[in-house]
Every structure is written in structure tokens, then in C-alpha cells.
PDB file of N, CA and C in Angstrom:
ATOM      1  N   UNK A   1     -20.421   6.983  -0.393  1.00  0.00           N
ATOM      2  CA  UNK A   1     -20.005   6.314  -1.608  1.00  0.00           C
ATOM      3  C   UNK A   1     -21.049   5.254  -1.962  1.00  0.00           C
ATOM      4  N   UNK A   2     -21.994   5.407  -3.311  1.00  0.00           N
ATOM      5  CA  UNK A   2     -22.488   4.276  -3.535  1.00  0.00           C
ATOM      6  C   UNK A   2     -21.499   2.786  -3.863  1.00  0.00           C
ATOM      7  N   UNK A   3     -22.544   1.804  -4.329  1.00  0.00           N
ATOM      8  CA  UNK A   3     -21.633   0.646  -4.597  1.00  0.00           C
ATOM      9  C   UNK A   3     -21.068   0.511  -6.084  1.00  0.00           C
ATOM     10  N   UNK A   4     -21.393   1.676  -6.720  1.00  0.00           N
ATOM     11  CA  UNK A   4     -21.383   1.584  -8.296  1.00  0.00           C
ATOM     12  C   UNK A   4     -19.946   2.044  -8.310  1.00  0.00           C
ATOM     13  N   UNK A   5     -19.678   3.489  -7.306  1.00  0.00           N
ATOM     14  CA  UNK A   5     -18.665   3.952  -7.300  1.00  0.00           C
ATOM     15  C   UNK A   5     -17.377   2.785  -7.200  1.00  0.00           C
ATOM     16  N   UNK A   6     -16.326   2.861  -7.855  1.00  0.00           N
ATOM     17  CA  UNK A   6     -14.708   1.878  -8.310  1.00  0.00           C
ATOM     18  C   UNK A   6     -14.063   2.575  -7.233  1.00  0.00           C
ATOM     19  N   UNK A   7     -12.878   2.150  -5.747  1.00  0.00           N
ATOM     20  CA  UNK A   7     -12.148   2.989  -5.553  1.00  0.00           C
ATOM     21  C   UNK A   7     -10.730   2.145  -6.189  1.00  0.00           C
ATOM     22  N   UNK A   8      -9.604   2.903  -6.693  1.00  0.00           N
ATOM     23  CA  UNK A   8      -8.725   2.581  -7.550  1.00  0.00           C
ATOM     24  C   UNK A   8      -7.706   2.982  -6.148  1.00  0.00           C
ATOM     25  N   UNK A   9      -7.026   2.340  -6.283  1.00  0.00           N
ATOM     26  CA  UNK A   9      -5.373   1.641  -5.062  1.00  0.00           C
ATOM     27  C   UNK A   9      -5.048   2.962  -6.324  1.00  0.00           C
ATOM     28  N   UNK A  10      -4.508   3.840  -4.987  1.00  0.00           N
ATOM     29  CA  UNK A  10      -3.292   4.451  -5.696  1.00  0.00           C
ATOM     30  C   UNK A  10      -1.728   4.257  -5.965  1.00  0.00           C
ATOM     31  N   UNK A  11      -1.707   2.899  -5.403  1.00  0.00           N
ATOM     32  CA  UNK A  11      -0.277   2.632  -5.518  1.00  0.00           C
ATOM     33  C   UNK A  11      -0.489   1.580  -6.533  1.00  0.00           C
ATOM     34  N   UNK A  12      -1.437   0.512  -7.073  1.00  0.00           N
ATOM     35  CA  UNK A  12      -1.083   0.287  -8.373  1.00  0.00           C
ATOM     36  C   UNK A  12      -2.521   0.234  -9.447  1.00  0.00           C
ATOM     37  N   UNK A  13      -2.562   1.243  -9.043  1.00  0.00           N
ATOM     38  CA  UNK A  13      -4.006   1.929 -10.081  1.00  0.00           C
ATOM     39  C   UNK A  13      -4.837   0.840 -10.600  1.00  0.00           C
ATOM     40  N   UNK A  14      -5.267  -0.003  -9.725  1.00  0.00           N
ATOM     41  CA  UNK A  14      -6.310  -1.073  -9.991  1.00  0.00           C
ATOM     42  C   UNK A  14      -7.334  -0.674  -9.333  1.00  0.00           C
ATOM     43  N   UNK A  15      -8.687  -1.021  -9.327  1.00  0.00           N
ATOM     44  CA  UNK A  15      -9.683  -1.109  -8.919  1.00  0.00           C
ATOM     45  C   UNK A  15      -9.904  -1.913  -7.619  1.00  0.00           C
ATOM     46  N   UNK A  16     -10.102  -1.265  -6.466  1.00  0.00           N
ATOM     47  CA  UNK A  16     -10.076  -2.372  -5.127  1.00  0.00           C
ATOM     48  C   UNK A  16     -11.595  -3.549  -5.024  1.00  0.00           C
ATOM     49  N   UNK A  17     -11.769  -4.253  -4.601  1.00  0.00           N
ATOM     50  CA  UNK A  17     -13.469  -4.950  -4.413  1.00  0.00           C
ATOM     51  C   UNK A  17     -13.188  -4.311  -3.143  1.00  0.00           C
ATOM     52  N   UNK A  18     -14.945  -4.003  -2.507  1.00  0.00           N
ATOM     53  CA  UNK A  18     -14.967  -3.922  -1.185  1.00  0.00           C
ATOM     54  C   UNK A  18     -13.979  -4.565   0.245  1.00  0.00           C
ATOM     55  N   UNK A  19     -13.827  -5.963  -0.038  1.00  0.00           N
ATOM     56  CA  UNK A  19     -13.432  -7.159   0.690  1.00  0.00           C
ATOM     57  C   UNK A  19     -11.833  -6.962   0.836  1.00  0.00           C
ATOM     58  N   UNK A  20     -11.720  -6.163  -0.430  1.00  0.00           N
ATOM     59  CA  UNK A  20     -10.033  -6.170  -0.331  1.00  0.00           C
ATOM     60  C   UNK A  20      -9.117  -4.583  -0.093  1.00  0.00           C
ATOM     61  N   UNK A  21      -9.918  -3.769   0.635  1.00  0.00           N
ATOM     62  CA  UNK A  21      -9.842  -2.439   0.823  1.00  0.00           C
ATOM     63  C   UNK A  21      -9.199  -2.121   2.046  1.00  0.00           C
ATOM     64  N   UNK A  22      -8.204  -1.356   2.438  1.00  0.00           N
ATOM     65  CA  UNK A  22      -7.759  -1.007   3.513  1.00  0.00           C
ATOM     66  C   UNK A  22      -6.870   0.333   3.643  1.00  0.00           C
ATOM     67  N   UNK A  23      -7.343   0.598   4.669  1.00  0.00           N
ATOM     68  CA  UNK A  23      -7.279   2.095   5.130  1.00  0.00           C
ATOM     69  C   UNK A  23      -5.909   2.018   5.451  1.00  0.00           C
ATOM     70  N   UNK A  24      -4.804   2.730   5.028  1.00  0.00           N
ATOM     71  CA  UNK A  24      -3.740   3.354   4.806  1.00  0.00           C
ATOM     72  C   UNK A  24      -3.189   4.768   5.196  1.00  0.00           C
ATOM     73  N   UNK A  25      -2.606   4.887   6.643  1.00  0.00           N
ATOM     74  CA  UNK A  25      -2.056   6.263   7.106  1.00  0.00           C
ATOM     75  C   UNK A  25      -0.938   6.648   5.967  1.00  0.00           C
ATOM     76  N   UNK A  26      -0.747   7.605   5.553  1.00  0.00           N
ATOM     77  CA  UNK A  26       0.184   8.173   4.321  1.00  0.00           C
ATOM     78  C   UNK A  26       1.575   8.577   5.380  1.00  0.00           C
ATOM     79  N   UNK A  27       1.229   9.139   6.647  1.00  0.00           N
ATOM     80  CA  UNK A  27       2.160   9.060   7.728  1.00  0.00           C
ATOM     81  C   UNK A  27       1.350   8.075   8.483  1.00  0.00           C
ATOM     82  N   UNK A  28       2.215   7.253   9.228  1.00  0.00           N
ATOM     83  CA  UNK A  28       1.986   6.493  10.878  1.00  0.00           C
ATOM     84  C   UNK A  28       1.151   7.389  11.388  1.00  0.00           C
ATOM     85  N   UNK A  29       0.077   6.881  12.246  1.00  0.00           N
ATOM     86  CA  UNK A  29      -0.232   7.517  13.235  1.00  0.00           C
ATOM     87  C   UNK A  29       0.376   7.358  14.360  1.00  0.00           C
ATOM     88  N   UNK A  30       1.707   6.529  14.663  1.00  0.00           N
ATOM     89  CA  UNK A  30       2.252   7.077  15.547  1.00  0.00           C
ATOM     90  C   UNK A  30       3.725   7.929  15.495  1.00  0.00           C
ATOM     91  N   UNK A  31       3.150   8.432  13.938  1.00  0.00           N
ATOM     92  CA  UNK A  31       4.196   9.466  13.784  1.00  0.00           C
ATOM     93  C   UNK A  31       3.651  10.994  14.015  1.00  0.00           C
ATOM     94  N   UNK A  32       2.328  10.953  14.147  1.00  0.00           N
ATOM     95  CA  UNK A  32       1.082  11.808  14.579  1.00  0.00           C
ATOM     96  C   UNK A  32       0.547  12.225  13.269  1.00  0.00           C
ATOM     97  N   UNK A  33       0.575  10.930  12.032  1.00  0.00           N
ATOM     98  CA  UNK A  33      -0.691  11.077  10.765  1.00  0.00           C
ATOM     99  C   UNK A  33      -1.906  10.647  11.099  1.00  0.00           C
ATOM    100  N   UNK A  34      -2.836  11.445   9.994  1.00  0.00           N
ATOM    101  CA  UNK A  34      -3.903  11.286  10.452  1.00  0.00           C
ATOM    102  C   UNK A  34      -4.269  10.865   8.889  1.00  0.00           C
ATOM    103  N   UNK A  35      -4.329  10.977   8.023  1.00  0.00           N
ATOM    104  CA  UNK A  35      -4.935  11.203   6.758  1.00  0.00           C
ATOM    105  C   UNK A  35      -4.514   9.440   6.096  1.00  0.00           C
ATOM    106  N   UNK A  36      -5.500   9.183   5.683  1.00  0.00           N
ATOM    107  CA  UNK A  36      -5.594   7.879   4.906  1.00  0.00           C
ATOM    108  C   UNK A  36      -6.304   7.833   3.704  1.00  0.00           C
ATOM    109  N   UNK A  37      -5.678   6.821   2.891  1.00  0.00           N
ATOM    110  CA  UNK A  37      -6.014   6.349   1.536  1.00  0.00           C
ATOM    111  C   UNK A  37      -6.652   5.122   1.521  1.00  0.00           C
ATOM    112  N   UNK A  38      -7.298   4.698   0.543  1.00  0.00           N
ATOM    113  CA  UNK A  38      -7.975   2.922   0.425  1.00  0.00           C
ATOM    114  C   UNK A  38      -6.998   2.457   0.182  1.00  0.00           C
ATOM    115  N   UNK A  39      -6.193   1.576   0.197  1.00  0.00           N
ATOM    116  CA  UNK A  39      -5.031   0.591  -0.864  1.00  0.00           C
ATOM    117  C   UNK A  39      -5.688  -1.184  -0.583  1.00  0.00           C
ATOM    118  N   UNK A  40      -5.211  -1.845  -2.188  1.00  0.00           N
ATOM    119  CA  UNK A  40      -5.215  -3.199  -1.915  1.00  0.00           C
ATOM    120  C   UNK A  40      -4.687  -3.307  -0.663  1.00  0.00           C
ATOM    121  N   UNK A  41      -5.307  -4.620   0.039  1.00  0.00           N
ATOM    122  CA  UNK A  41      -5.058  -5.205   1.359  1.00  0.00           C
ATOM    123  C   UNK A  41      -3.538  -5.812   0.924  1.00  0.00           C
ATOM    124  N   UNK A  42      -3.385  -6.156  -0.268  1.00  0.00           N
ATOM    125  CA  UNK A  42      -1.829  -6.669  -0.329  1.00  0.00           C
ATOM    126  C   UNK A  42      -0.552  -5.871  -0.919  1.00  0.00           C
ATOM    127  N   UNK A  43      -1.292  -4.704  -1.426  1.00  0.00           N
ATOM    128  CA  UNK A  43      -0.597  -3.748  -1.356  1.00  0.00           C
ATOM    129  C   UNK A  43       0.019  -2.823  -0.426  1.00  0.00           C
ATOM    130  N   UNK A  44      -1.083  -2.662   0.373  1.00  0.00           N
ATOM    131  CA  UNK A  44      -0.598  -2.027   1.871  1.00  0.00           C
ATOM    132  C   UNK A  44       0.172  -3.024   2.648  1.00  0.00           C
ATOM    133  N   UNK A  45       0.175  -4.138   2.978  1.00  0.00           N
ATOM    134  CA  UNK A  45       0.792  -4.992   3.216  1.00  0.00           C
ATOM    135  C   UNK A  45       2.443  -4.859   2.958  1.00  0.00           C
ATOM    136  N   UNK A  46       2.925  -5.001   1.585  1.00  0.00           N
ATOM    137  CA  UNK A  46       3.514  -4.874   0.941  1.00  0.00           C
ATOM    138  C   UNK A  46       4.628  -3.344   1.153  1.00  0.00           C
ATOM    139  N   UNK A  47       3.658  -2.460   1.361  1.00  0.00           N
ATOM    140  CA  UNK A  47       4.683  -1.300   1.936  1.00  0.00           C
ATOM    141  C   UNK A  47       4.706  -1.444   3.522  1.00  0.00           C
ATOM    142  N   UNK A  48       4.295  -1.927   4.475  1.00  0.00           N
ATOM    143  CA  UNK A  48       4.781  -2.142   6.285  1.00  0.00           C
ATOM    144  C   UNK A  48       5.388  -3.427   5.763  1.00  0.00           C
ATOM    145  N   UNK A  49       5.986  -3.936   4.545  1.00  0.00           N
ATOM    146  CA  UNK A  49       6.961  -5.557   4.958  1.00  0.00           C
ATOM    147  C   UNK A  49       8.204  -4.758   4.231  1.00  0.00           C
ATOM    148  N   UNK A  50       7.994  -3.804   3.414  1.00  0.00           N
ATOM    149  CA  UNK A  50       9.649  -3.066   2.873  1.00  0.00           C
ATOM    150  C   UNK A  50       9.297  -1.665   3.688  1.00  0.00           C
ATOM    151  N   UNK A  51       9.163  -0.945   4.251  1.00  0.00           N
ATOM    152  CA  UNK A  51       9.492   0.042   5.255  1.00  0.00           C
ATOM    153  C   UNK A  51       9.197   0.683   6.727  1.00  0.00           C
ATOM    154  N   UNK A  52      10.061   1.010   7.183  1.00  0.00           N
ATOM    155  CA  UNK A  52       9.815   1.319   8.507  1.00  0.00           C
ATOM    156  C   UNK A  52       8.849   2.852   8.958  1.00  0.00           C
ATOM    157  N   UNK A  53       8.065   2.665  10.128  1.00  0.00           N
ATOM    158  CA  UNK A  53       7.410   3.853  10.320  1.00  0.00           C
ATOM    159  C   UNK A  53       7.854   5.104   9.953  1.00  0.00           C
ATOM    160  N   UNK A  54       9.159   5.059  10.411  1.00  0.00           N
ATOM    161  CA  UNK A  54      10.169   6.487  10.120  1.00  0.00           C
ATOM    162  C   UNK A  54      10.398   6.709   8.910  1.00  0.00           C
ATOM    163  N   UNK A  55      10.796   5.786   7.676  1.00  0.00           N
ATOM    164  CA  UNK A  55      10.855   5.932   6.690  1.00  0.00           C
ATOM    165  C   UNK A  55       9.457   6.352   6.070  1.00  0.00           C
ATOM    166  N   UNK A  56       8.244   6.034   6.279  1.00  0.00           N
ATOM    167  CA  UNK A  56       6.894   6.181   6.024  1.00  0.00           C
ATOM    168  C   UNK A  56       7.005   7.542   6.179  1.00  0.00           C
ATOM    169  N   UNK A  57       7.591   7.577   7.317  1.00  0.00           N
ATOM    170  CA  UNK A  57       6.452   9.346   7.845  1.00  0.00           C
ATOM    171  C   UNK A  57       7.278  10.608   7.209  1.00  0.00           C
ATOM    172  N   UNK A  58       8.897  10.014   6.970  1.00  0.00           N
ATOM    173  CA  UNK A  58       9.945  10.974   6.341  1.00  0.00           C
ATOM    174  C   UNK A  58      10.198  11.146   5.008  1.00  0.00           C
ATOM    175  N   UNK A  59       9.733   9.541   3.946  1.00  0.00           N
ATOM    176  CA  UNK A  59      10.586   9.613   2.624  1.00  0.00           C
ATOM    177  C   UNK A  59       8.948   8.998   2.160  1.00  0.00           C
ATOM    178  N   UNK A  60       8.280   8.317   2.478  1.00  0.00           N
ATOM    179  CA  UNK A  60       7.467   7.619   1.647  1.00  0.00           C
ATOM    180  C   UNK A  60       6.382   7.808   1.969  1.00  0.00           C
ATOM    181  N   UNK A  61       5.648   9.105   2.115  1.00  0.00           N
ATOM    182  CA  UNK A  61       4.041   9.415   2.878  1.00  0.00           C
ATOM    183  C   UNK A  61       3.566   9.948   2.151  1.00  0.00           C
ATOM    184  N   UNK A  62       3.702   9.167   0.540  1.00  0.00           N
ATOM    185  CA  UNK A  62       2.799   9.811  -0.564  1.00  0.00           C
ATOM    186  C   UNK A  62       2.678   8.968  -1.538  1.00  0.00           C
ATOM    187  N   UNK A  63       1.737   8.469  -2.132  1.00  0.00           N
ATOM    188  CA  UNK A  63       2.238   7.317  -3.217  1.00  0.00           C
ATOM    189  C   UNK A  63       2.601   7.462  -4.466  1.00  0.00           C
ATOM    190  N   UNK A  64       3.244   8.572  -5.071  1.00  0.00           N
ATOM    191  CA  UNK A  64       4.257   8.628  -6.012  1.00  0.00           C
ATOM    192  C   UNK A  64       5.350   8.243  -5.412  1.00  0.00           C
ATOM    193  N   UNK A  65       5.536   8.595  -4.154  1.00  0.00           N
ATOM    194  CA  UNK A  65       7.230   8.757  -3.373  1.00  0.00           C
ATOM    195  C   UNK A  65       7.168   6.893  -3.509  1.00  0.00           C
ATOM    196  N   UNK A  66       6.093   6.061  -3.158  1.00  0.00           N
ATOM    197  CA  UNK A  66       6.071   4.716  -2.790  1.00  0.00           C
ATOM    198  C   UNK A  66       6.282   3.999  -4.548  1.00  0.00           C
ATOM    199  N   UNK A  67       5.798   4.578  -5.197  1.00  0.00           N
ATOM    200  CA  UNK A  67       5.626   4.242  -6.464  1.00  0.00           C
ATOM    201  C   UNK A  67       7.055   3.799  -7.346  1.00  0.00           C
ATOM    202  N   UNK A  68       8.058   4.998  -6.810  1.00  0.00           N
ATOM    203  CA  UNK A  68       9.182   5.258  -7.215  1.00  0.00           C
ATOM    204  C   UNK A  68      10.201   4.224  -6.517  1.00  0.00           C
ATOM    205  N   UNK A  69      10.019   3.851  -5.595  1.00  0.00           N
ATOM    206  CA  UNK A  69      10.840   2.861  -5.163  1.00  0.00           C
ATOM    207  C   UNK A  69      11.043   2.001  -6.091  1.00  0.00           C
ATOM    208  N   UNK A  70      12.360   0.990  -6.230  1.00  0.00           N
ATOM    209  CA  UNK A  70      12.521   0.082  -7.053  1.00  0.00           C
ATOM    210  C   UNK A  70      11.646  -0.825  -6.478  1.00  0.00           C
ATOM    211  N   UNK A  71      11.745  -1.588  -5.007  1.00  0.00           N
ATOM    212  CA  UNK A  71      10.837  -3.113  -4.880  1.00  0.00           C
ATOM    213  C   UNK A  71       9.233  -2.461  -5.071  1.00  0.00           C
ATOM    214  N   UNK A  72       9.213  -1.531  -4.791  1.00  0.00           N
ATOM    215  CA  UNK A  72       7.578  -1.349  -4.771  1.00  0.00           C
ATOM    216  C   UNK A  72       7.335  -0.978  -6.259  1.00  0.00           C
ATOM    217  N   UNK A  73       8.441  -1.104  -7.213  1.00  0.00           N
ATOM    218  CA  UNK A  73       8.062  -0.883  -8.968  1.00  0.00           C
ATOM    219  C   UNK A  73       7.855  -2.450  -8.862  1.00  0.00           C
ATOM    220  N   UNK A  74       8.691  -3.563  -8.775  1.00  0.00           N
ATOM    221  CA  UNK A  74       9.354  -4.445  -8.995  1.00  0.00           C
ATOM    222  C   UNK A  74       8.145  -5.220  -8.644  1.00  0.00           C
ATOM    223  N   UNK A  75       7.276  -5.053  -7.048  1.00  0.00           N
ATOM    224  CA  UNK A  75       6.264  -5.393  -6.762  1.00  0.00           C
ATOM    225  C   UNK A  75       4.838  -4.683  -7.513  1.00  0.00           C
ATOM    226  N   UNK A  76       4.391  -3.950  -8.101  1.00  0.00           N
ATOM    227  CA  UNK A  76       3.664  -3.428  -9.002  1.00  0.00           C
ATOM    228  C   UNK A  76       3.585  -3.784  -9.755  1.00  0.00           C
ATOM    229  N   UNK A  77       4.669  -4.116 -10.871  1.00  0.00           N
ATOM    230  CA  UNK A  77       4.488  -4.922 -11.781  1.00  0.00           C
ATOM    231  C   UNK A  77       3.837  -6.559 -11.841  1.00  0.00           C
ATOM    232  N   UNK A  78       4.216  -7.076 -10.959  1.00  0.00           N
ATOM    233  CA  UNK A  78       3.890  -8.530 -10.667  1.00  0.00           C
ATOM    234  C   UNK A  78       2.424  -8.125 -10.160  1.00  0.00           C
ATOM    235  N   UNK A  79       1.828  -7.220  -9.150  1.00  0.00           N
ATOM    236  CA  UNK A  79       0.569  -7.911  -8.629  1.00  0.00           C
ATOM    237  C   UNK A  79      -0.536  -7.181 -10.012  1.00  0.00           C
ATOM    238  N   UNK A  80       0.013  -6.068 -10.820  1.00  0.00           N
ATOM    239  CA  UNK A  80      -0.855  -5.836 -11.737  1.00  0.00           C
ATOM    240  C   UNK A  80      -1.200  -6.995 -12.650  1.00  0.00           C
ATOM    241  N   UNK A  81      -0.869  -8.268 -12.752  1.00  0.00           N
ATOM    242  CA  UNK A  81      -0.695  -9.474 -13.010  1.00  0.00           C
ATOM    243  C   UNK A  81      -1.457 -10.260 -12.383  1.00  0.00           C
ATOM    244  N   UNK A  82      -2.237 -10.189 -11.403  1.00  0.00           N
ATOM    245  CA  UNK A  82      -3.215 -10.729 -11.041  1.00  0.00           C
ATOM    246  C   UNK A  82      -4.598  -9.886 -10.648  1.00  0.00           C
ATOM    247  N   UNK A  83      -5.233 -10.511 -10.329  1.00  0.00           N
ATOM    248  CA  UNK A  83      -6.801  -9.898 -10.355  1.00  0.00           C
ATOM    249  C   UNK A  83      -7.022  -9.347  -9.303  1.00  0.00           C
ATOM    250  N   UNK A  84      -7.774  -8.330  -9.420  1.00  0.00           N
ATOM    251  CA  UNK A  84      -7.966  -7.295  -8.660  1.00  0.00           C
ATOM    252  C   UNK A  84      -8.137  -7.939  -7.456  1.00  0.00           C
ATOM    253  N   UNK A  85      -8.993  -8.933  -6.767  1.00  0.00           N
ATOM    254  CA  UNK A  85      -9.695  -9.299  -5.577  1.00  0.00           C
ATOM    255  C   UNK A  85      -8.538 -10.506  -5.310  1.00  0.00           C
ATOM    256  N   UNK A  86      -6.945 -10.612  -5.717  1.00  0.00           N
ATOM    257  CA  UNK A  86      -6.092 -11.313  -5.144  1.00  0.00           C
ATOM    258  C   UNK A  86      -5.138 -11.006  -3.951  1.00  0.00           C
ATOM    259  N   UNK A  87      -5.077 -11.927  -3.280  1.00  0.00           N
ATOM    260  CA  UNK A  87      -4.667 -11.222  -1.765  1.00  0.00           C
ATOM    261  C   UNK A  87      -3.539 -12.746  -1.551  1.00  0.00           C
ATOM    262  N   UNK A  88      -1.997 -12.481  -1.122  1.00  0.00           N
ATOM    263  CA  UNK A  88      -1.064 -13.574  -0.564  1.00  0.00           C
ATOM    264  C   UNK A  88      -0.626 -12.903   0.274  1.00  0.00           C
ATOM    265  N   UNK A  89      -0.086 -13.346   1.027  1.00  0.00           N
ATOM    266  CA  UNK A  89       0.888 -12.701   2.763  1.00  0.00           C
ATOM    267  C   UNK A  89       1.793 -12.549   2.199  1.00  0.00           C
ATOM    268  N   UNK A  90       1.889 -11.263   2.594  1.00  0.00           N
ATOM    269  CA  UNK A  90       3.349 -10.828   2.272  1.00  0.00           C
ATOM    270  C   UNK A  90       4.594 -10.919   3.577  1.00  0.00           C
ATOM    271  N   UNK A  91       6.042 -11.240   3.166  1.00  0.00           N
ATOM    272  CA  UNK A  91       6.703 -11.831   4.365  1.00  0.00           C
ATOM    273  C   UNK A  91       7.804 -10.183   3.890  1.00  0.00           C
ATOM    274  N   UNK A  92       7.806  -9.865   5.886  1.00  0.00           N
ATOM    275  CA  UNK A  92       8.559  -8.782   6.025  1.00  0.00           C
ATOM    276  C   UNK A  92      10.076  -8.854   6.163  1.00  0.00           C
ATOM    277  N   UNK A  93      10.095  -7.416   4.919  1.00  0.00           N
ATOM    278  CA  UNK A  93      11.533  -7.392   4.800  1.00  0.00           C
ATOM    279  C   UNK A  93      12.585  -7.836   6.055  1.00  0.00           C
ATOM    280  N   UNK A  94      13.715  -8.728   5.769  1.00  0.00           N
ATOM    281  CA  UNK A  94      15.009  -8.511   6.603  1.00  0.00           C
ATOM    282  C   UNK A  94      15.517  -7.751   7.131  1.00  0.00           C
ATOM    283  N   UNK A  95      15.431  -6.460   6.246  1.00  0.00           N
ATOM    284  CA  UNK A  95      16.374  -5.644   7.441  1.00  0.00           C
ATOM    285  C   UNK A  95      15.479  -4.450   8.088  1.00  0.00           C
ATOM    286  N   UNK A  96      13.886  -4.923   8.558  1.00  0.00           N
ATOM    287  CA  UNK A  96      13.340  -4.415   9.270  1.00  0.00           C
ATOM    288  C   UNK A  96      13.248  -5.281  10.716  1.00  0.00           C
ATOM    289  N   UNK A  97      13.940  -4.028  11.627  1.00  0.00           N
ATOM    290  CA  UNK A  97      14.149  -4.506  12.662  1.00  0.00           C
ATOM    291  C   UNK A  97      12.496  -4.168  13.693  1.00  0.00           C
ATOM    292  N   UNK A  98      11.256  -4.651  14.427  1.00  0.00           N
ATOM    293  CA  UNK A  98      10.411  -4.026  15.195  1.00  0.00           C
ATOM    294  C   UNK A  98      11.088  -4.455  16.799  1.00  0.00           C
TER     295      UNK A  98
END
């Protein structure tokens, strides 16, 4: 990939900067996925603080399936609202138990 090349977060179709890029299993790898996507660093974030591995590897290991969720609409909307190279900690859901 040159540097000219844009990679675009498929979960909220923005443009990532280098700095804010992170590799994303579509299943867990310890659900035995192997295959990854780029996503914002606070986007990916954002889906391990609302779901669990199992839910990842069973209902949400595609990012339309992630898209469709209400908090991850609810959250889409708001970070398309800030600039591409913005990054806050995201605090994990309650009723994820590790």
C-alpha cells in the first residue's frame, strides 16, 4: 500500500490516518478467526466495550451485522462528528462479564 492510498473504517466509512489504524479479527482469534480488517482505533474499541467474543464470532463477524446494531448506529453517528484522527477511551459495557 502506498501512502497516497485512504484506508476507509468499514464500520463508519471514514478515512483512517496511519496512527489511528487497527487490525480487527471479524471472528476472535480465539474463536479460531483469522481474517482482519483496518478499523478506527476507537471504533474497534468501541465494538470489544459492547460485545462479547462469542457474540463477535456468532452474530457480529461482519460489519454490516456491526453496523446494524442500535449502540453501534447510535455510536456512528456521534464519532462521524469528529475528525478522522480522533481517538477517546472507550469504557466497557456493563453487562460484559471477562
Amino acid at each position: 500500500m502506498t501512502k497516497l492510498q485512504k484506508v476507509i473504517c468499514p464500520i463508519c466509512d471514514r478515512p483512517i490516518p496511519a496512527s489511528q489504524q487497527d487490525a480487527h479479527h471479524l471472528i476472535p482469534k480465539s474463536k479460531g478467526g483469522r481474517t482482519t480488517e483496518f478499523l478506527h482505533r476507537i471504533c474497534h474499541q468501541q465494538i470489544h466495550a459492547l460485545f462479547t467474543e462469542t457474540e463477535l464470532a456468532n452474530q457480529f463477524n461482519h460489519p454490516l451485522a456491526l453496523q446494524d446494531h442500535p449502540e453501534m448506529q447510535r455510536f456512528i453517528r456521534w464519532v462521524k462528528t469528529k475528525p478522522n484522527a480522533f481517538y477517546e477511551r472507550t469504557r466497557k459495557s456493563a453487562r460484559i462479564k471477562n
